[in-house]
Protein backbone atom coordinates (compact mmCIF):
# COMPACT_ATOMS: atom_id res chain seq x y z
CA UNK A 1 229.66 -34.26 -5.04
CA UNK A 2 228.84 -30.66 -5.42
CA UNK A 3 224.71 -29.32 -4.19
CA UNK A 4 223.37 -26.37 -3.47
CA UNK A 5 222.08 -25.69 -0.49
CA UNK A 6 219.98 -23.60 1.59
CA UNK A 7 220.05 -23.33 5.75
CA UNK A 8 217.90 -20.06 5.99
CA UNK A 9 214.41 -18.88 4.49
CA UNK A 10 215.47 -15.91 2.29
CA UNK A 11 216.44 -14.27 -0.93
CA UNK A 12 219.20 -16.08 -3.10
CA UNK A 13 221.95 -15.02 -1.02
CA UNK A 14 221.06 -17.70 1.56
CA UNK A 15 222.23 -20.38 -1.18
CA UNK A 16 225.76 -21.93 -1.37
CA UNK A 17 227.51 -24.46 -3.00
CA UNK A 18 229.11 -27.29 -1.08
CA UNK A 19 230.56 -30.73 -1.34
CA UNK A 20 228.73 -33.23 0.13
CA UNK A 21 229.89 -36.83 0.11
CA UNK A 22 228.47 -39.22 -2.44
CA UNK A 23 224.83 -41.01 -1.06
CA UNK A 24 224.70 -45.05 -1.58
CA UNK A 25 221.41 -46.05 -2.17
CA UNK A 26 219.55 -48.20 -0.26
CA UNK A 27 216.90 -51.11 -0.78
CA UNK A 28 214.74 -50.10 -3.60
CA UNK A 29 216.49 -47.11 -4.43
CA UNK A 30 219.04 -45.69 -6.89
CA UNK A 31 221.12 -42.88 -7.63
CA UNK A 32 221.36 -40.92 -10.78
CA UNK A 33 224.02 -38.68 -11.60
CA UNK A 34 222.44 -35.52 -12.84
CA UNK A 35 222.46 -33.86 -16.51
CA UNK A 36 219.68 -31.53 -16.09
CA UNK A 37 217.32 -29.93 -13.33
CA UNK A 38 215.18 -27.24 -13.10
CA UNK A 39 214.58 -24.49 -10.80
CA UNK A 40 210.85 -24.26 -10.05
CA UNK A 41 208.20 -21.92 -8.77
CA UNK A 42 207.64 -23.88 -6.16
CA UNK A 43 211.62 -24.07 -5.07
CA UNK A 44 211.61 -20.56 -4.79
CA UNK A 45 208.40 -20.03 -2.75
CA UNK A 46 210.14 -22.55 -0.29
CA UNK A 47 213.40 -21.05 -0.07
CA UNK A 48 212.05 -17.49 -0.07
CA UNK A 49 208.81 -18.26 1.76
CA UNK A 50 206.71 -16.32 -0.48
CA UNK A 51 203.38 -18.39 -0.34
CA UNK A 52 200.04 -16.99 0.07
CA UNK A 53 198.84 -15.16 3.46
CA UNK A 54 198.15 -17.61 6.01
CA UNK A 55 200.40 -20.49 4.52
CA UNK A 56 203.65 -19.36 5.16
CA UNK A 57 203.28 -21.59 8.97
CA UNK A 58 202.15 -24.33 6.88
CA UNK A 59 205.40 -24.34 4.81
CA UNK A 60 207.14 -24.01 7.52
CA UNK A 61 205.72 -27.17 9.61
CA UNK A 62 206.50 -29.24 6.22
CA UNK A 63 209.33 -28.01 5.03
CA UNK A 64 211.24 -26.70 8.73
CA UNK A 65 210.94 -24.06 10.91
CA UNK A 66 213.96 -21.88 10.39
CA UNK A 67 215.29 -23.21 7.28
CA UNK A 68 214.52 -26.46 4.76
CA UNK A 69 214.55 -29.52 6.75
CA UNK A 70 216.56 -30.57 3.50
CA UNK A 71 218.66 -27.88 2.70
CA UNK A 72 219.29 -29.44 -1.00
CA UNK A 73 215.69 -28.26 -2.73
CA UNK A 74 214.60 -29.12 -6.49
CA UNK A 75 212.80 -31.64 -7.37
CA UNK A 76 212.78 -32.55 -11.36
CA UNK A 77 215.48 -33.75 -12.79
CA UNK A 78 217.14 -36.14 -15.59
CA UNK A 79 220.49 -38.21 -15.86
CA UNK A 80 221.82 -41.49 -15.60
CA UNK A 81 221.74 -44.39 -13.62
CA UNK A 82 224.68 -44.54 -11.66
CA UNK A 83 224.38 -47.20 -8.69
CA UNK A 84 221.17 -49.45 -7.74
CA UNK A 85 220.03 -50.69 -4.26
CA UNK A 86 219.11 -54.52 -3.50
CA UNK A 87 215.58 -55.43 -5.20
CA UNK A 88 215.87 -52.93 -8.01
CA UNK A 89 213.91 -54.40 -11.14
CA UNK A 90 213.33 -51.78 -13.45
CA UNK A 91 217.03 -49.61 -13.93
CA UNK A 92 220.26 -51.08 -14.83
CA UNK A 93 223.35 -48.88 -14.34
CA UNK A 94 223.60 -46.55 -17.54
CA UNK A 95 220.15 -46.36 -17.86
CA UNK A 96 218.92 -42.61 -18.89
CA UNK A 97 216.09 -41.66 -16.94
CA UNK A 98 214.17 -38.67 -15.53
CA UNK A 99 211.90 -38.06 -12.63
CA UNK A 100 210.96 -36.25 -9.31
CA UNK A 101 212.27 -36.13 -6.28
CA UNK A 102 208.82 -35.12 -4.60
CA UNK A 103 208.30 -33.60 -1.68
CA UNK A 104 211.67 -35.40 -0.71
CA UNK A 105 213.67 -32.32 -2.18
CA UNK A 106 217.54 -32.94 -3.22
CA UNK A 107 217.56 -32.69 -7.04
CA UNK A 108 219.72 -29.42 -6.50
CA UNK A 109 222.78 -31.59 -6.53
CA UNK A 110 225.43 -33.52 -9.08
CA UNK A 111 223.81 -36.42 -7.79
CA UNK A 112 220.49 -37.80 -6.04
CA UNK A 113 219.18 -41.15 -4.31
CA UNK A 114 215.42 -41.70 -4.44
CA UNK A 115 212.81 -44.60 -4.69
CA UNK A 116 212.77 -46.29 -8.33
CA UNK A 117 209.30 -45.61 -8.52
CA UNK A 118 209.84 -41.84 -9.06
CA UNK A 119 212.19 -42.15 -12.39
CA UNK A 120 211.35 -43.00 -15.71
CA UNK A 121 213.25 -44.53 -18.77
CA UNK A 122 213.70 -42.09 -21.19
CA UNK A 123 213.88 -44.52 -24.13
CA UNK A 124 212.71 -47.90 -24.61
CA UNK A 125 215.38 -49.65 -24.03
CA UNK A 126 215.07 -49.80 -20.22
């Protein structure tokens, strides 16, 4: 699958785009292949480190010290089920769904893993 990433604090010219192989998800989790993201405020004051005075050592001890500890950022997203891990109740594959990624990061990418807890049907038919 195809992500962009970033290995560097910076301006946009520390992002690239890279194939990554294809996560599984584990107990609890599934994957959704992505249809839509966004590209936040709060991406960009990670990758560019432009927080407040005083917090930039903060981000850093969160997020890495000389780059994302993730280097795939974003966060929201929406898409479609695509594979579920063991004890999965609430998604079926083909189910349409959006959600966050949190703090966890990794919704820059054609697909992410996560928790089931942080997507949501986006009809009522899940």
């Amino acid at each position: 699958m195809r992500a962009v990433i970033c290995r560097a604090y910076g301006g946009p010219e520390h992002l690239e785009i890279v194939d990554r192989p294809l996560p599984a998800p584990g107990q609890g989790e599934i994957r959704v292949g992505l249809c839509a993201g966004t590209v936040s405020a709060g991406d960009w004051r990670i990758r560019s480190l432009s927080v407040p005075r005083g917090y930039g050592l903060v981000v850093r001890m969160a997020f890495g010290w000389s780059g994302p500890r993730n280097p795939v950022l974003g966060t929201a997203f929406s898409g479609v089920v695509e594979a579920v891990g063991e004890d999965v109740t609430r998604f079926a594959v083909g189910d349409e769904v959006f959600g966050s990624t949190g703090s966890a990061m990794g919704a820059h990418a054609e697909a992410v893993v996560l928790p089931e807890a942080g997507a949501w049907c986006t009809s009522r038919m899940c």
